[in-house]
Protein backbone atom coordinates (compact mmCIF):
# COMPACT_ATOMS: atom_id res chain seq x y z
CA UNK A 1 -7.43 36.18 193.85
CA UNK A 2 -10.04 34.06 192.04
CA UNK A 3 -11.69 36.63 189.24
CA UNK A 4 -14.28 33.86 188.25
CA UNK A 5 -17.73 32.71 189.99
CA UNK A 6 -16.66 29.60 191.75
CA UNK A 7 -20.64 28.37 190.89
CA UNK A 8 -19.40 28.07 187.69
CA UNK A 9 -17.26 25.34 188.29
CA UNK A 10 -17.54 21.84 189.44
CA UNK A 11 -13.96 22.41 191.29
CA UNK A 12 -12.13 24.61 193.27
CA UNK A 13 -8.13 25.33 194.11
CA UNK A 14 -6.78 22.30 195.19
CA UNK A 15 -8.68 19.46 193.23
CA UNK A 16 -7.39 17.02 190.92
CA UNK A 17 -9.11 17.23 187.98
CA UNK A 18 -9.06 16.30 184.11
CA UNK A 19 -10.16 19.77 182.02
CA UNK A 20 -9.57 20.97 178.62
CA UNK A 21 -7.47 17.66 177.99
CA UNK A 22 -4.98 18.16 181.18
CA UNK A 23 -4.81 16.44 184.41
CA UNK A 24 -3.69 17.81 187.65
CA UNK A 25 -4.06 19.76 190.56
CA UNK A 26 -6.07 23.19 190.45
CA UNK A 27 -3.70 25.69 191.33
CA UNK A 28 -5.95 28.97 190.45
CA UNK A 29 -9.17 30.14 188.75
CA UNK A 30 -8.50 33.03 186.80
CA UNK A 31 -10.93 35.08 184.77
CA UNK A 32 -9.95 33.47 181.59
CA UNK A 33 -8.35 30.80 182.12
CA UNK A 34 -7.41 28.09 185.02
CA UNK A 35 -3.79 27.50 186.34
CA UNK A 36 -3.74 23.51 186.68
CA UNK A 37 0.06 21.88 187.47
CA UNK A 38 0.33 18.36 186.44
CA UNK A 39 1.61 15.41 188.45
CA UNK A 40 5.18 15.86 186.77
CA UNK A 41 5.02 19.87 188.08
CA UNK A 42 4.18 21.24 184.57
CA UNK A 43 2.00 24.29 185.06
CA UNK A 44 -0.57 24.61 182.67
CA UNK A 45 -2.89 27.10 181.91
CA UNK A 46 -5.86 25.70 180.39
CA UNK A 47 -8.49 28.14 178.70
CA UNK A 48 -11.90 28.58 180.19
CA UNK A 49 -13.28 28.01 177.15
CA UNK A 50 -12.42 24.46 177.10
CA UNK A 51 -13.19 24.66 181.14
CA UNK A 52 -16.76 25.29 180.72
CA UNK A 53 -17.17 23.80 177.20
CA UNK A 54 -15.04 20.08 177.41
CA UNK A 55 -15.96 17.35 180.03
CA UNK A 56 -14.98 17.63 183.22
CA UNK A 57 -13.33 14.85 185.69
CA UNK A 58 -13.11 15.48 189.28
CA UNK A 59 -11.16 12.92 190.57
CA UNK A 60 -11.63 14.79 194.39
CA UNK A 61 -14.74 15.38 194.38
CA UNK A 62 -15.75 12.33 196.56
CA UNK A 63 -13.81 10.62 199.57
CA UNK A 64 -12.74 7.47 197.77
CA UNK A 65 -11.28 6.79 194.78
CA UNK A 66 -11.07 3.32 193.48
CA UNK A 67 -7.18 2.59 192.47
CA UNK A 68 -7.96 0.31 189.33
CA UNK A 69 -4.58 -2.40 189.04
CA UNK A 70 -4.54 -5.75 187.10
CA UNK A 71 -2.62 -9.14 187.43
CA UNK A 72 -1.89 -11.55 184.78
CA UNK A 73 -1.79 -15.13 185.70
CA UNK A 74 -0.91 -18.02 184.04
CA UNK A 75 -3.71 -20.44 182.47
CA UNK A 76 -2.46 -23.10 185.42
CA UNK A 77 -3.12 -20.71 188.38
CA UNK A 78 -6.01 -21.26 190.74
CA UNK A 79 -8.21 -18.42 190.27
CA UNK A 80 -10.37 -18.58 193.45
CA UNK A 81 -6.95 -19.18 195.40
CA UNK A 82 -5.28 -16.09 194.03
CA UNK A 83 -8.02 -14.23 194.35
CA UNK A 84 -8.37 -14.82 198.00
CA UNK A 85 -4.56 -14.15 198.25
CA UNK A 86 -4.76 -10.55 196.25
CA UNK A 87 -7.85 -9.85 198.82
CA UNK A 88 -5.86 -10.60 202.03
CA UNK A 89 -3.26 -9.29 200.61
CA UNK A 90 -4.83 -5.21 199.58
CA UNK A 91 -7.17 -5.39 202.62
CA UNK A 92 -3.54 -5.33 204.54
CA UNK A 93 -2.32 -2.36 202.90
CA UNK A 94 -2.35 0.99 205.14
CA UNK A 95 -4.86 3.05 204.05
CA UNK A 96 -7.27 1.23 201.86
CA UNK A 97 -10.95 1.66 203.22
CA UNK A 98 -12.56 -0.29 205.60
CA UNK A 99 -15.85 1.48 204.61
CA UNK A 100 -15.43 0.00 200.95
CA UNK A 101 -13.99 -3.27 200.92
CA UNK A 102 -11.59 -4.24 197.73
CA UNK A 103 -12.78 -5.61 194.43
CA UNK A 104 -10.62 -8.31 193.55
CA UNK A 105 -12.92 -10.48 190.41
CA UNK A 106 -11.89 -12.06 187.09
CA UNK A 107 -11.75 -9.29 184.69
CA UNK A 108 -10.60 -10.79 181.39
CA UNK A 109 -9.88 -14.10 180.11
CA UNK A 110 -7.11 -14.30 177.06
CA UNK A 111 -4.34 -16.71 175.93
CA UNK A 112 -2.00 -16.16 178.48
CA UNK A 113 -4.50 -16.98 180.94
CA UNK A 114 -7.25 -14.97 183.26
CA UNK A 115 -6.84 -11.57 184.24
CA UNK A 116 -7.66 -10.43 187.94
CA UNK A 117 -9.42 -7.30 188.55
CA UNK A 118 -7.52 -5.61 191.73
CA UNK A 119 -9.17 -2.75 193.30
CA UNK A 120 -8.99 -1.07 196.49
CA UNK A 121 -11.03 1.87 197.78
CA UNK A 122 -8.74 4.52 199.41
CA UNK A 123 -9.14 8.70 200.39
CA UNK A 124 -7.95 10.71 197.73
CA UNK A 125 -4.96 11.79 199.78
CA UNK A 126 -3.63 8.67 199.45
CA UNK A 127 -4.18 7.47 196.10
CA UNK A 128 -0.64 7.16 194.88
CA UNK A 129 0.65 5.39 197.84
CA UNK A 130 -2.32 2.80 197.53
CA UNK A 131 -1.69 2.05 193.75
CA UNK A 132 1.94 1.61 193.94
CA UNK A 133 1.58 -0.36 197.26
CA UNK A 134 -1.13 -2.64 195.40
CA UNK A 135 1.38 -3.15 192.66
CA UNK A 136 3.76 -4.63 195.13
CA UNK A 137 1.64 -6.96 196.86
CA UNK A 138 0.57 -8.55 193.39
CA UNK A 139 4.43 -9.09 192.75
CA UNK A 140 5.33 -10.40 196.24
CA UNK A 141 1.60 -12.74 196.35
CA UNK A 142 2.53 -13.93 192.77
CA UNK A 143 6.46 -14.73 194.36
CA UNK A 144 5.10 -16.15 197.09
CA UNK A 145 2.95 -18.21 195.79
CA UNK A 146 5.43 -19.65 193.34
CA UNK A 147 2.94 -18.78 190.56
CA UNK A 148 4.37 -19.69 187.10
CA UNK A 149 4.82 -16.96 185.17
CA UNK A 150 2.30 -15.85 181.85
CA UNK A 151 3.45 -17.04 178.49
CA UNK A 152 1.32 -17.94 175.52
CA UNK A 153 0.54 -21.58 174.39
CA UNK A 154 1.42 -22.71 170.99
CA UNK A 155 -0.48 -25.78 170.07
CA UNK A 156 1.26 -27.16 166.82
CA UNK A 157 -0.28 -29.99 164.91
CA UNK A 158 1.00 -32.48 162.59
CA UNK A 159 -1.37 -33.70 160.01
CA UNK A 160 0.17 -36.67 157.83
CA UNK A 161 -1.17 -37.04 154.34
């Protein structure tokens, strides 16, 4: 029942997408506007207006997707140890490409301590299960490896007259 010229678009029924503002899964592509229902089941009709005139993601488009996660540690952790550990440990989980090995680097440095870059490479169809499941193996690798855990230094100094 699609009223539009698919050509038009850079998506079709079934792709996740960001349009007009709005992310979720293409549900139709009506004449005016497109039929898009969020991840928390909202439908939303967003105007083709905005469709052809605002930026488009396509977040299906491709084969992988990159799930994009982060882990604090502590200023005392060792960084090249825990970032073997968070490697070992997303390479493990089911469904993360072989194709595209993970990213795990130092992404940030602040006063808690350096921040780890975790990212696996996974199919779109299993996106969700890949980013929670990489959020539990940087909880159990941190438990397991009896990592303290991030809290800021306060450096106080007493200067006597």
């Amino acid at each position: 029942q699609t009223c539009a010229l698919p050509i038009l678009r850079p998506f079709k029924v079934g792709d996740f997408v960001t349009i007009g503002g709005v992310t979720g899964t293409v549900q139709e592509l009506g004449l005016f506007c497109t039929t898009v229902v969020t991840p928390d089941n909202v439908m939303t009709l967003v105007g083709n207006g905005k469709v052809f005139g605002d930026t488009v993601q396509n977040y299906t488009a491709l084969p992988l997707r990159r799930v994009d996660r982060t882990a604090q540690l502590a200023g005392g952790v060792d960084v090249g140890d825990a970032m073997r550990r968070f490697r070992e440990a997303v390479t493990a989980i089911p469904n993360v490409s072989t194709q595209r090995p993970p990213e795990v680097s130092i992404l940030d440095l602040n006063g808690l301590g350096p921040v780890i870059a975790v990212r696996p490479y996974c199919h779109n169809d299993h996106y969700w299960q890949v980013h929670a499941d990489t959020n539990q193996a940087i909880l159990r690798v941190a438990a397991e490896a009896g990592w303290p855990a991030p809290t800021p230094a306060t450096l106080t100094r007493v200067v006597q007259a």
